[in-house]
N, C-alpha and C. Protein backbone atom coordinates (compact mmCIF):
# COMPACT_ATOMS: atom_id res chain seq x y z
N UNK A 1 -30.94 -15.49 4.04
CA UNK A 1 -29.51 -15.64 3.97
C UNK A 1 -29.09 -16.66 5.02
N UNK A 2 -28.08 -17.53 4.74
CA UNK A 2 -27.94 -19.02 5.33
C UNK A 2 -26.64 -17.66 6.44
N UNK A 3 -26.21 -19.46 7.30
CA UNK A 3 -25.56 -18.71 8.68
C UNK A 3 -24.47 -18.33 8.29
N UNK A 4 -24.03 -19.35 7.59
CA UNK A 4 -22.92 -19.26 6.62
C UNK A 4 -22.22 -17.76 6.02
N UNK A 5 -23.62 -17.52 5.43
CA UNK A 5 -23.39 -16.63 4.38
C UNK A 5 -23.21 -14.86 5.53
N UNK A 6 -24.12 -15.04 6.33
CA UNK A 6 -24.08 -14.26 7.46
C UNK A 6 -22.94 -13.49 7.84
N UNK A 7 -22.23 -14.54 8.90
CA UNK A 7 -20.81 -14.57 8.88
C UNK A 7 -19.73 -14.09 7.95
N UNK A 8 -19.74 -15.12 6.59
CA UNK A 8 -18.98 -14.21 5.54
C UNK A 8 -19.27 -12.82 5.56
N UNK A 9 -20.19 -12.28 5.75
CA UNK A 9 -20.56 -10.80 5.12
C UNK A 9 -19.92 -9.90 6.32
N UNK A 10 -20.45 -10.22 7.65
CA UNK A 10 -19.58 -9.71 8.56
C UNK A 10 -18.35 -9.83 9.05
N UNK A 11 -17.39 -11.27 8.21
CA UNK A 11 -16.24 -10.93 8.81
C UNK A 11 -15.54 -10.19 7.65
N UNK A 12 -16.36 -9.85 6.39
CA UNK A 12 -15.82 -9.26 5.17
C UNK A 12 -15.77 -7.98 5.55
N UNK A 13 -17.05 -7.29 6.33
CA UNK A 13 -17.52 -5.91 7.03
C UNK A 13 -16.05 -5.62 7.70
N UNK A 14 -15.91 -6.66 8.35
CA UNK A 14 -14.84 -6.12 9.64
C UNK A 14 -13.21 -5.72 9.27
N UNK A 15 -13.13 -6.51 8.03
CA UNK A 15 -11.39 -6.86 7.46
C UNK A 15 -11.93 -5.20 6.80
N UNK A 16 -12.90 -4.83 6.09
CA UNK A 16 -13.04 -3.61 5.30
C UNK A 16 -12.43 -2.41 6.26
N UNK A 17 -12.84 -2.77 7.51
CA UNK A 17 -13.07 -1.45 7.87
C UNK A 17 -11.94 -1.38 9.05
N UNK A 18 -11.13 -2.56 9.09
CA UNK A 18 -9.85 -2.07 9.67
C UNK A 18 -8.96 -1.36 8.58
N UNK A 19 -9.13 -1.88 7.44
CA UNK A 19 -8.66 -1.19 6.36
C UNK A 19 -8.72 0.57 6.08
N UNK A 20 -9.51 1.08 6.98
CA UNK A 20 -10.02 2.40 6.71
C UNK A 20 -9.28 3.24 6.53
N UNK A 21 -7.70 3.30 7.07
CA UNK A 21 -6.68 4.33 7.65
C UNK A 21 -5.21 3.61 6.12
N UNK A 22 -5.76 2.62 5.01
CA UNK A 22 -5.56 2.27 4.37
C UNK A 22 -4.97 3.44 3.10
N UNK A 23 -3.74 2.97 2.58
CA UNK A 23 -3.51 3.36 1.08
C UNK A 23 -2.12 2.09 0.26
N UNK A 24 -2.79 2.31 -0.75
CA UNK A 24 -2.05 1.45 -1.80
C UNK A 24 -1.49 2.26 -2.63
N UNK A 25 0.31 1.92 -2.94
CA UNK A 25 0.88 3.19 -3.89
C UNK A 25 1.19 1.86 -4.85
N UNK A 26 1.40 2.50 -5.78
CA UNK A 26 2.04 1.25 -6.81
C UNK A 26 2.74 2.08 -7.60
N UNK A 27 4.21 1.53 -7.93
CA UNK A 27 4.92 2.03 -9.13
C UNK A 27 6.01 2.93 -7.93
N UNK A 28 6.20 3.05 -7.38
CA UNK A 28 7.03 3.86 -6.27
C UNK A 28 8.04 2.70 -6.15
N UNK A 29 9.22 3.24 -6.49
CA UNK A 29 10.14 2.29 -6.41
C UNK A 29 10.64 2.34 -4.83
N UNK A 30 11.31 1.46 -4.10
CA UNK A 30 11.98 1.23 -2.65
C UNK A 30 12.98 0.19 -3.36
N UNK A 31 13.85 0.90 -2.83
CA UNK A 31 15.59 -0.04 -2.96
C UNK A 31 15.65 -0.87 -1.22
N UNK A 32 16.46 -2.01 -1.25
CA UNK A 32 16.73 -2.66 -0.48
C UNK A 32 17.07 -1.58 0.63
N UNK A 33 17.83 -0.87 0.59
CA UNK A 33 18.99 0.06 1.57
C UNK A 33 17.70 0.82 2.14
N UNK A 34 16.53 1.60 1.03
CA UNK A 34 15.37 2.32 1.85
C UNK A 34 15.04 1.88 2.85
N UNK A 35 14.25 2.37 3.29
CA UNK A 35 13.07 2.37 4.27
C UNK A 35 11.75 2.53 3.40
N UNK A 36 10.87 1.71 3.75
CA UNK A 36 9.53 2.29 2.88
C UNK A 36 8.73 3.55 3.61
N UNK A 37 9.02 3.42 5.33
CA UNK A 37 7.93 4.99 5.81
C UNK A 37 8.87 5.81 5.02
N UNK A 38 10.43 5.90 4.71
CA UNK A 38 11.08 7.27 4.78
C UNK A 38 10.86 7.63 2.93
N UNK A 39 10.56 6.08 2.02
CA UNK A 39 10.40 6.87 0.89
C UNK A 39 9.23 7.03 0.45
N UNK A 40 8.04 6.50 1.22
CA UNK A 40 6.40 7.25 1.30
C UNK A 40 6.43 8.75 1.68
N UNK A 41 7.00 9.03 2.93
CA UNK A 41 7.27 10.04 3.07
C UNK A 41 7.65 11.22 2.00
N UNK A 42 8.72 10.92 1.73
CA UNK A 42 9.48 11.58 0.96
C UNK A 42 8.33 11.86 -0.45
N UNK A 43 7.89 10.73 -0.95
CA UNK A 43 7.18 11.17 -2.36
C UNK A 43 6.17 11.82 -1.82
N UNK A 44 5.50 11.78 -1.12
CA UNK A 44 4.18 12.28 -0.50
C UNK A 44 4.26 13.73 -0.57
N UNK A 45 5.09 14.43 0.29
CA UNK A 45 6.10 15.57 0.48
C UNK A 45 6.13 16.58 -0.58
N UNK A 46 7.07 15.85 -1.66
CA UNK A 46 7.47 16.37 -3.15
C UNK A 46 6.59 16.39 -4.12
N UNK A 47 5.69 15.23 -4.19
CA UNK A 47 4.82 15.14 -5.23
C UNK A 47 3.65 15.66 -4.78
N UNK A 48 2.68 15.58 -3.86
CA UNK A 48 1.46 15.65 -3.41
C UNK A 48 1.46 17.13 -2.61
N UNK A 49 3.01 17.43 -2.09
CA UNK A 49 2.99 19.06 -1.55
C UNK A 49 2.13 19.07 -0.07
N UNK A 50 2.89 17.94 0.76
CA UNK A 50 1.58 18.04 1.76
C UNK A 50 2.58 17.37 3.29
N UNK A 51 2.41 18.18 4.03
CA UNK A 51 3.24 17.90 5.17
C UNK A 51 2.90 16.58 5.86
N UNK A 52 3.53 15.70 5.55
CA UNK A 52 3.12 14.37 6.03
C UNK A 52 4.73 14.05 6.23
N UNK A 53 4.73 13.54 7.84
CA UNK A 53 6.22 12.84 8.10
C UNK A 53 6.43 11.55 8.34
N UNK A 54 7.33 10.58 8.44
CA UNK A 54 7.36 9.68 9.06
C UNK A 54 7.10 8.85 10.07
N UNK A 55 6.41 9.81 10.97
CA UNK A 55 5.56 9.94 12.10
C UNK A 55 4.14 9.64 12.03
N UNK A 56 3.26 10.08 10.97
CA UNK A 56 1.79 9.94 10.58
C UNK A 56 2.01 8.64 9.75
N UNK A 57 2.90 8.23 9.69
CA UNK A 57 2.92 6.40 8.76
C UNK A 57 3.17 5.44 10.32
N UNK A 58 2.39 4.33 10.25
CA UNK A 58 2.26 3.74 11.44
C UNK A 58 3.00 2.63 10.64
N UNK A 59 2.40 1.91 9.37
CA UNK A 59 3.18 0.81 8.56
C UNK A 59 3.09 1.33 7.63
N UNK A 60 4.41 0.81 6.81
CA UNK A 60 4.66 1.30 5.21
C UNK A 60 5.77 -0.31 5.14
N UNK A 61 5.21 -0.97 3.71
CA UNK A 61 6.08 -2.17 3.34
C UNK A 61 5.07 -2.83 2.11
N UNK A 62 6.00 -3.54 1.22
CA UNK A 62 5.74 -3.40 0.17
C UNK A 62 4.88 -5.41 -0.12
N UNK A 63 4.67 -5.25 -0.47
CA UNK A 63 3.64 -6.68 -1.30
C UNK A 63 3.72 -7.23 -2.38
N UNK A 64 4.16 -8.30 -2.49
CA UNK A 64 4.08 -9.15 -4.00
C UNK A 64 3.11 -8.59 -4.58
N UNK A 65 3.75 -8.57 -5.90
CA UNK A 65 2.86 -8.34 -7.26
C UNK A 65 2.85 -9.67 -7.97
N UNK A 66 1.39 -9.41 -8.25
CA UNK A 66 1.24 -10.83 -9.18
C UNK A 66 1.47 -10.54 -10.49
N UNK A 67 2.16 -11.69 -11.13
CA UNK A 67 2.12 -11.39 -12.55
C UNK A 67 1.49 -12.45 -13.27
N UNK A 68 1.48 -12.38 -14.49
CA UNK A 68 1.40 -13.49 -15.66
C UNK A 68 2.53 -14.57 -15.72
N UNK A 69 1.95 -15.69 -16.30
CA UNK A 69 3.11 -16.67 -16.63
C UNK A 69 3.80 -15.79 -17.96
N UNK A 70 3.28 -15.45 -19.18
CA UNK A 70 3.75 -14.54 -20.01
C UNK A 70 5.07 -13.52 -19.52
N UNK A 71 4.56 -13.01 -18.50
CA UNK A 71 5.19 -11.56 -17.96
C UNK A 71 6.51 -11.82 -16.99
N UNK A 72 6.52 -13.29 -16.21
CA UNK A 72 7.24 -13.55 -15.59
C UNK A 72 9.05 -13.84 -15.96
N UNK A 73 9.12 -13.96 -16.81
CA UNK A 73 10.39 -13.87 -17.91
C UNK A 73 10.96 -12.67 -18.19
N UNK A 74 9.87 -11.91 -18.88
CA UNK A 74 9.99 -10.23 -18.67
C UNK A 74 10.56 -9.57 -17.30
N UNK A 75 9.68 -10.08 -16.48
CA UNK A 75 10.06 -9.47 -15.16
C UNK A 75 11.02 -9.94 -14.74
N UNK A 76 11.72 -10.60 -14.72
CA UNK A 76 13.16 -11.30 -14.36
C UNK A 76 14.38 -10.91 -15.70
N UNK A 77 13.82 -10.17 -16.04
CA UNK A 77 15.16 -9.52 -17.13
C UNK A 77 14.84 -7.95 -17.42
N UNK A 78 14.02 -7.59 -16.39
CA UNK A 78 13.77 -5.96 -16.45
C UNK A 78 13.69 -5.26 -14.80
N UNK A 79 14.54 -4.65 -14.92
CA UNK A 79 14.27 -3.77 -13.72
C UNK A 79 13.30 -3.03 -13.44
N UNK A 80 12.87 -2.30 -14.54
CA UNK A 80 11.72 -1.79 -14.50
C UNK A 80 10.31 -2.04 -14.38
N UNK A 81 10.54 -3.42 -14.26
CA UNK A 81 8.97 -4.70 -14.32
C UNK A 81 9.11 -4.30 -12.51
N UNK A 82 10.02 -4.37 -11.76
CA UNK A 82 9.99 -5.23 -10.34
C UNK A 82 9.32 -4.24 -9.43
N UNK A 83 8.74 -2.85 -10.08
CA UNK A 83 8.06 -1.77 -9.06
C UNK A 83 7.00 -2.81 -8.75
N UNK A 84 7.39 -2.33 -6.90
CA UNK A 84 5.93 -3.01 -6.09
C UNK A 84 4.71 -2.20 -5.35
N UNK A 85 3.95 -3.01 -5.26
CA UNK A 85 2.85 -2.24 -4.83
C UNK A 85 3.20 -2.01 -2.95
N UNK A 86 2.89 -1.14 -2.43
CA UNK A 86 3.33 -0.48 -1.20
C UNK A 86 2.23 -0.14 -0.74
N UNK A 87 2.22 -0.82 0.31
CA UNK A 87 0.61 -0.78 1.69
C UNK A 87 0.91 0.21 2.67
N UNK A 88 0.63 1.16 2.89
CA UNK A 88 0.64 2.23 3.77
C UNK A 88 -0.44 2.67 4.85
N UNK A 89 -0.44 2.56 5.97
CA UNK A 89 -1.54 2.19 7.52
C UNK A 89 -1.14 3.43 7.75
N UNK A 90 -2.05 4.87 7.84
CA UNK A 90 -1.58 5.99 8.39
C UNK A 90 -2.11 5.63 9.85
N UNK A 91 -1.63 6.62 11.08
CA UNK A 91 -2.21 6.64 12.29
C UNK A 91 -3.77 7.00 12.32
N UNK A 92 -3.79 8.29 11.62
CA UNK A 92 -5.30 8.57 11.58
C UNK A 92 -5.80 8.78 9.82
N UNK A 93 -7.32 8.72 10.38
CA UNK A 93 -7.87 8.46 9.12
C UNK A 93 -8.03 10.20 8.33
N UNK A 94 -7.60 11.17 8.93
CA UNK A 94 -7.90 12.18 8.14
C UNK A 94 -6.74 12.64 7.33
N UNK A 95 -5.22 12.29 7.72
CA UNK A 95 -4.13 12.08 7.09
C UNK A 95 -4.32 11.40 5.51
N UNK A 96 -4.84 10.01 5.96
CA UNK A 96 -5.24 9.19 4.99
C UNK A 96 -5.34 9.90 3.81
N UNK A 97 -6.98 10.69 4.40
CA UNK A 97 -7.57 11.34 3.68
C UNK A 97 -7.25 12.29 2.53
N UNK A 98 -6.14 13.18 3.25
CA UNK A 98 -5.62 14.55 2.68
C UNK A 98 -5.08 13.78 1.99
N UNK A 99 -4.25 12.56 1.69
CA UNK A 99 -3.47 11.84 0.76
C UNK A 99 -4.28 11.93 -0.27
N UNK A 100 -5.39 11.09 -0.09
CA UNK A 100 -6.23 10.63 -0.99
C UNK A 100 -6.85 11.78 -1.81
């Protein structure tokens, strides 16, 4: 394996595994006025039945979605197209977990 290739693999290792304390929600709507920890929270809570507060979310904020050239027309004349995907960094990884 060249030095090159080396490198890639370990700085791929490293981005993975800051990721660890990682979750991706998609389809969870957040309005401008929200907060994204307070409406992670909140679905987490109601739907999943699991004491998780605003407190155990370190980051919560949401990420472009990619679309199609097809879809992009659609999505600009549907509200219902514009749910985004939502990156959520708990403090610890066993929180994470119980999510997951």
């Amino acid at each position: 394996m060249s030095v090159v290739r080396k490198n890639a693999v370990a700085a791929n290792d490293t981005a993975q595994y800051s990721r660890h304390n990682n979750v991706r929600i998609k389809g969870l709507q957040v309005t401008s006025s929200d907060d994204c920890h307070t409406t992670v929270a909140d679905f987490i809570q109601k739907n999943l039945h699991l004491h998780i507060g605003v407190d155990d979310i370190e980051v919560a904020h949401t990420l472009p979605t990619r679309s199609t050239r097809a879809n992009q027309h659609t999505a600009a004349n549907s509200s219902d197209s514009r749910s985004s995907m939502i990156i959520v960094h708990f403090w610890q990884r066993d929180v994470r977990d119980s999510v997951i």
